[in-house]
Protein backbone atom coordinates (compact mmCIF):
# COMPACT_ATOMS: atom_id res chain seq x y z
CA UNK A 1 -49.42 49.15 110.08
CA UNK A 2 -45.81 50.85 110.74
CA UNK A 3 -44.02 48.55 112.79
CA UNK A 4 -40.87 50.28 114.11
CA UNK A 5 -38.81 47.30 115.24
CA UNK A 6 -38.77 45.42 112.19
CA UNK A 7 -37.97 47.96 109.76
CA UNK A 8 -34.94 48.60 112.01
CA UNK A 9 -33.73 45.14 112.16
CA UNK A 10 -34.00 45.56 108.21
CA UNK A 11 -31.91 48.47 108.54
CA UNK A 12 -29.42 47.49 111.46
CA UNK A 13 -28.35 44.11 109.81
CA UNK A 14 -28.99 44.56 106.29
CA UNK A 15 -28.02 47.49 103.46
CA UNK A 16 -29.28 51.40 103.89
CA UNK A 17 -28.38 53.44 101.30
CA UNK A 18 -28.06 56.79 104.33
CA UNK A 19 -25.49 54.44 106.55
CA UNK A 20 -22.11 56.29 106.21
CA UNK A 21 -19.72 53.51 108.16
CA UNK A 22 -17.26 54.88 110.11
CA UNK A 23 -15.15 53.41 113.15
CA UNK A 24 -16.53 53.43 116.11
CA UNK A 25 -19.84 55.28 115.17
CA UNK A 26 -21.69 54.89 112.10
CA UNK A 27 -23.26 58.09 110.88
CA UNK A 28 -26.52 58.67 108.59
CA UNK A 29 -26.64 60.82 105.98
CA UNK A 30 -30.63 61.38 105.62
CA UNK A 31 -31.78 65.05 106.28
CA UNK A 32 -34.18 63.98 108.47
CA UNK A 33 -31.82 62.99 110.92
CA UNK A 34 -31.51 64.87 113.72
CA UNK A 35 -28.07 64.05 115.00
CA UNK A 36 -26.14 62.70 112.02
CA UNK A 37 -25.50 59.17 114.06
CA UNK A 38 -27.14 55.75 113.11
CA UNK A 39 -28.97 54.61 116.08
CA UNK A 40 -32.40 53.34 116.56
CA UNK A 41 -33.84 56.18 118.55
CA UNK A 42 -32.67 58.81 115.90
CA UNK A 43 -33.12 56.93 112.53
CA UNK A 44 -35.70 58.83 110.52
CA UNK A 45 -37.09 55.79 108.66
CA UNK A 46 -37.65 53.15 112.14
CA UNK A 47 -39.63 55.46 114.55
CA UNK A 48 -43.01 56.64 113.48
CA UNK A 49 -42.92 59.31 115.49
CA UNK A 50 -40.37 61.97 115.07
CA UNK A 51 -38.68 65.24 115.49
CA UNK A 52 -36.19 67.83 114.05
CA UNK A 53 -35.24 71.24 113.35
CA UNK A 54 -33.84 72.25 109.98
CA UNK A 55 -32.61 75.15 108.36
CA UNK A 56 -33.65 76.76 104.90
CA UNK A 57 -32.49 80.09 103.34
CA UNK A 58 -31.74 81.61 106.31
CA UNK A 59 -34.95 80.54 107.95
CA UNK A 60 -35.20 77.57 110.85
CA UNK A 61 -38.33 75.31 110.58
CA UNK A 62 -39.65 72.47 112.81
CA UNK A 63 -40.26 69.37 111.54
CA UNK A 64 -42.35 66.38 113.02
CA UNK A 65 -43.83 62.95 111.78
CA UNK A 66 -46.22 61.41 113.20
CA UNK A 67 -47.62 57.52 113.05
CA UNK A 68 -50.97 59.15 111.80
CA UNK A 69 -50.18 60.25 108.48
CA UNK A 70 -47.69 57.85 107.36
CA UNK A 71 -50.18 56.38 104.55
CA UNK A 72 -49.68 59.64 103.04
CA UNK A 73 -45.77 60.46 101.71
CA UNK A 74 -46.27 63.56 100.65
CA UNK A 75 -47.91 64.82 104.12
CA UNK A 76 -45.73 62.63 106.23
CA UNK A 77 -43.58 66.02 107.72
CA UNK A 78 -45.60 68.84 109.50
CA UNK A 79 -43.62 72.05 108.72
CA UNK A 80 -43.71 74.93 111.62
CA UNK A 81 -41.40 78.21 110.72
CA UNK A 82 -39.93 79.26 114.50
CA UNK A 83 -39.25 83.02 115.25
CA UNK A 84 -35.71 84.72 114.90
CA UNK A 85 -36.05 85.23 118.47
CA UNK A 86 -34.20 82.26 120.12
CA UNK A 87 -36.46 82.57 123.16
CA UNK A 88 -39.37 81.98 121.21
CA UNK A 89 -38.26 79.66 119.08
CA UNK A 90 -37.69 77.37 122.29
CA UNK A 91 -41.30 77.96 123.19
CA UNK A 92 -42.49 76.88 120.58
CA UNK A 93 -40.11 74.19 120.48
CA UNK A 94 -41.96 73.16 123.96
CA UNK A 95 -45.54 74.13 122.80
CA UNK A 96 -44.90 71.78 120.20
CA UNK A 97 -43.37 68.90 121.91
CA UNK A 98 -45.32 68.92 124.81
CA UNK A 99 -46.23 65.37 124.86
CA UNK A 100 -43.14 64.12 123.14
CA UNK A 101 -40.01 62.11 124.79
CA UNK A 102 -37.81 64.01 126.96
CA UNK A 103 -34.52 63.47 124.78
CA UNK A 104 -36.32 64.04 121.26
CA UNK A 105 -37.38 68.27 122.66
CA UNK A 106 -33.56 68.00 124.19
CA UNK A 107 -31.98 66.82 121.15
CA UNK A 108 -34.27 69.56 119.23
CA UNK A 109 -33.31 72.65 121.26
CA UNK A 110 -29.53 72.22 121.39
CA UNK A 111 -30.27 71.63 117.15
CA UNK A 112 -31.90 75.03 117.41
CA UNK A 113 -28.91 76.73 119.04
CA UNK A 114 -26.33 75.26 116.76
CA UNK A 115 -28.18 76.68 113.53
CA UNK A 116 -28.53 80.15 115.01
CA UNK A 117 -24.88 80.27 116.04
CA UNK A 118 -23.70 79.22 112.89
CA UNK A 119 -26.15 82.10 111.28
CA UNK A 120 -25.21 84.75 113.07
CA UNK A 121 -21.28 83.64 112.06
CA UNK A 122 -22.33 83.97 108.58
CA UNK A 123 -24.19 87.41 109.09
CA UNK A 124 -20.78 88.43 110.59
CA UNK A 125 -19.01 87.74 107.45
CA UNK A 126 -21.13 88.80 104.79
CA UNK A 127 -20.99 92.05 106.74
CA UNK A 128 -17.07 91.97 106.57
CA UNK A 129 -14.86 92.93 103.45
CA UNK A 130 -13.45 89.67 102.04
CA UNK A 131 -11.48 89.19 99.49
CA UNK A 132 -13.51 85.76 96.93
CA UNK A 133 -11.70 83.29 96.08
CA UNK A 134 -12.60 82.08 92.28
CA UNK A 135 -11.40 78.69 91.32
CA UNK A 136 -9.15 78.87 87.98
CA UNK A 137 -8.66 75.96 85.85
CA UNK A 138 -5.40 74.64 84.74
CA UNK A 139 -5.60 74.72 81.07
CA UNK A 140 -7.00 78.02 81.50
CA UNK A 141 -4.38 79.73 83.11
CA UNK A 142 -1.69 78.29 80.60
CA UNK A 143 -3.92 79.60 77.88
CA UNK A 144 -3.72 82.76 79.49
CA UNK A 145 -0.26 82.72 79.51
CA UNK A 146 -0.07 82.15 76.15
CA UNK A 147 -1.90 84.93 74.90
CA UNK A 148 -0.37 87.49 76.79
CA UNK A 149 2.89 86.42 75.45
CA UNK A 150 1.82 86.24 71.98
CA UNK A 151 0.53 89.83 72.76
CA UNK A 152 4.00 91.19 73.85
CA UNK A 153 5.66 89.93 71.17
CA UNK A 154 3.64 91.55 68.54
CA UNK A 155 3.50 94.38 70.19
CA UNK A 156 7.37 94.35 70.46
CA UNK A 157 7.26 93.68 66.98
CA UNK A 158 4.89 96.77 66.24
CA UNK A 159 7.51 99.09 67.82
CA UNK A 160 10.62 97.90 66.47
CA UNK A 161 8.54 98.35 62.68
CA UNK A 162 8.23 101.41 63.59
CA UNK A 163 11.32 102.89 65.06
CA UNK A 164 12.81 101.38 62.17
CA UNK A 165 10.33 103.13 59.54
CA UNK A 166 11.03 106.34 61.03
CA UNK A 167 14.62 105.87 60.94
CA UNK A 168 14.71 105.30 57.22
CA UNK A 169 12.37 108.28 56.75
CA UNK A 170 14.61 110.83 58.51
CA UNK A 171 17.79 109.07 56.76
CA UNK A 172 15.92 109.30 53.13
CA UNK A 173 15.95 105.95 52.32
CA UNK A 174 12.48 106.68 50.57
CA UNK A 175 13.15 110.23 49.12
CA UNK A 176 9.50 111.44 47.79
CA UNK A 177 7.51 108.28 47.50
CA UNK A 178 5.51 109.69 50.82
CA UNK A 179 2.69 111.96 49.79
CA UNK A 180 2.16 114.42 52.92
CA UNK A 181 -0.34 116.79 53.65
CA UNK A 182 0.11 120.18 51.72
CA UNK A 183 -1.01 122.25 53.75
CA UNK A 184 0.41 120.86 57.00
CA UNK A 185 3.82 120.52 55.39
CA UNK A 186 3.88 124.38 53.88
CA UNK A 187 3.24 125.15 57.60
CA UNK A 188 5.83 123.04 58.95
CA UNK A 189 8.17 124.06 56.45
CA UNK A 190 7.45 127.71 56.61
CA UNK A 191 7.95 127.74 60.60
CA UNK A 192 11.24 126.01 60.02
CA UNK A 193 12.53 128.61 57.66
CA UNK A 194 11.42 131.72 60.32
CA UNK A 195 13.32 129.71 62.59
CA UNK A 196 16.61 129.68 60.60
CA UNK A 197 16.31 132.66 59.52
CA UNK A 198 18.13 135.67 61.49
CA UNK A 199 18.28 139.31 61.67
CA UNK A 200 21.08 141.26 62.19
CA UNK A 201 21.07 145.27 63.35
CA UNK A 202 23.26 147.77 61.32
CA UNK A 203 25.79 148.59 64.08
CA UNK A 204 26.72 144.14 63.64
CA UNK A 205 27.78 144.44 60.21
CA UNK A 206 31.40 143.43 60.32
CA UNK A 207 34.50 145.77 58.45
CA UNK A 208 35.03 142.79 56.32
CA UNK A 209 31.82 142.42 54.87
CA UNK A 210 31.62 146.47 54.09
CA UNK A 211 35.07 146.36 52.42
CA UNK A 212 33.51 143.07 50.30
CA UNK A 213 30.85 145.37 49.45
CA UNK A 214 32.97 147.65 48.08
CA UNK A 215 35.46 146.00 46.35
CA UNK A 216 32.43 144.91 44.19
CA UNK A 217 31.42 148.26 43.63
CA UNK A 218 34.81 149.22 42.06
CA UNK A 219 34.88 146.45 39.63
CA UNK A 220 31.71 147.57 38.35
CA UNK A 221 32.82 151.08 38.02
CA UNK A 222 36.28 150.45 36.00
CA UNK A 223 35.84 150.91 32.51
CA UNK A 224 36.02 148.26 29.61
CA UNK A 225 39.91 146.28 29.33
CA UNK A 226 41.32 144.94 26.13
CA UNK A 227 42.91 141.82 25.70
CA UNK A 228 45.09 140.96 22.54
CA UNK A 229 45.84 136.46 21.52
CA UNK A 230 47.46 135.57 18.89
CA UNK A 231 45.80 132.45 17.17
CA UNK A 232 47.80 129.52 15.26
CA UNK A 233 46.74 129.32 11.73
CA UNK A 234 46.38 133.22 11.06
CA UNK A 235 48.69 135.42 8.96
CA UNK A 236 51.64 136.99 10.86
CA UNK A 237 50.67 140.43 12.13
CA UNK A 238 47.06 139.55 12.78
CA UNK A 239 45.79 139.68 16.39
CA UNK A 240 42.17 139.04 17.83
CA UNK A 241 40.85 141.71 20.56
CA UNK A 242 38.56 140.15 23.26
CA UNK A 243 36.32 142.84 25.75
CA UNK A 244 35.98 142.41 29.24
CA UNK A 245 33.74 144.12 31.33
């Protein structure tokens, strides 16, 4: 037989794992409890008979214990699921209750309108754009760090390799040790010889370049000259004769 008044004296004056001591109240940490404060009339464990409303994923059950079934543990709590409709959900409440103490149906509604507040807050804000927060480690965010640094150096390094490759290649520090493509490079240097290249019209051609034109003409036309040396070592009198065209 349950006897209320001495497991509480157990409880009151000796050690409970749920007592949370705090000055002036003390408060209980059981789930059961249906205001968070040690006292006798709403400790969990020293009445036999006993009320509260809970909430679970998003739903709000009823909970009561009664003297009758506390030989069986895992049937001690009677679970009723209450409608989303507060109005209901009080009815219920009172077709529940209807023979229980005044201040345990009390003590259960007001319960019952705290959870649905606090649900329909949270409905509110999953419904709202919000930015989540993620928790970031320490040593994570210095390793981080370090990585993206190591990253922009070598990839500081990568360009400075190879501004200074192609500097060396347009200087000629390597003359023909690259092999390029033939056929790309015929094209490449074919389009850079049509650019060079000009053309000029007949009424350009400058008086200068017509007179060069033909003063060679007139050279070619004169007829063969003679030239006469005298060479050391040959008899007096004797002369070589050299051609020119």
């Amino acid at each position: 037989m349950q006897t209320d008044d001495v497991i509480w004296g157990l409880i009151n004056k000796g050690f409970c794992s749920f007592k949370a001591p705090n000055r002036p109240l003390t408060f209980c940490k059981n789930k059961y409890n249906l205001t968070g404060i040690c006292s006798k009339s709403m400790c969990p464990l020293a009445n036999s008979r006993y009320a509260t409303v809970r909430e679970h994923r998003g739903m709000i059950y009823l909970y009561m214990k009664t003297i009758e079934r506390s030989h069986l543990p895992s049937k001690l709590w009677e679970r009723v699921k209450l409608s989303r409709n507060y109005e209901k959900a009080l009815k219920q409440i009172n077709a529940h209750l209807i023979y229980w103490p005044k201040y345990m149906i009390n003590k259960c509604k007001q319960r019952l309108t705290r959870i649905t507040q606090y649900l329909i807050r949270m409905r509110k804000l999953k419904s709202r754009k919000t930015e989540k927060i993620i928790p970031i480690s320490r040593r994570t965010e210095k390793l981080e760090k370090r990585k993206e640094l190591r990253a922009l150096n070598v990839a500081q390094l990568d360009t400075a390799i190879e501004k200074q490759l192609l500097n060396r290649l347009e200087t000629g520090v390597y003359g023909d040790i690259y092999n390029f493509p033939e056929k790309e490079f015929i094209e490449q240097v074919v389009s850079d010889t049509e650019s060079e290249t000009e053309f000029v019209a007949d009424d350009e051609i400058e008086e200068s370049e017509t007179s060069d034109v033909e003063d060679v003409k007139s050279i070619q036309s004169e007829p063969d000259l003679e030239y006469e040396y005298e060479v050391e070592g040959l008899p007096k009198g004797k002369k070589i004769k050299l051609l020119t065209n």
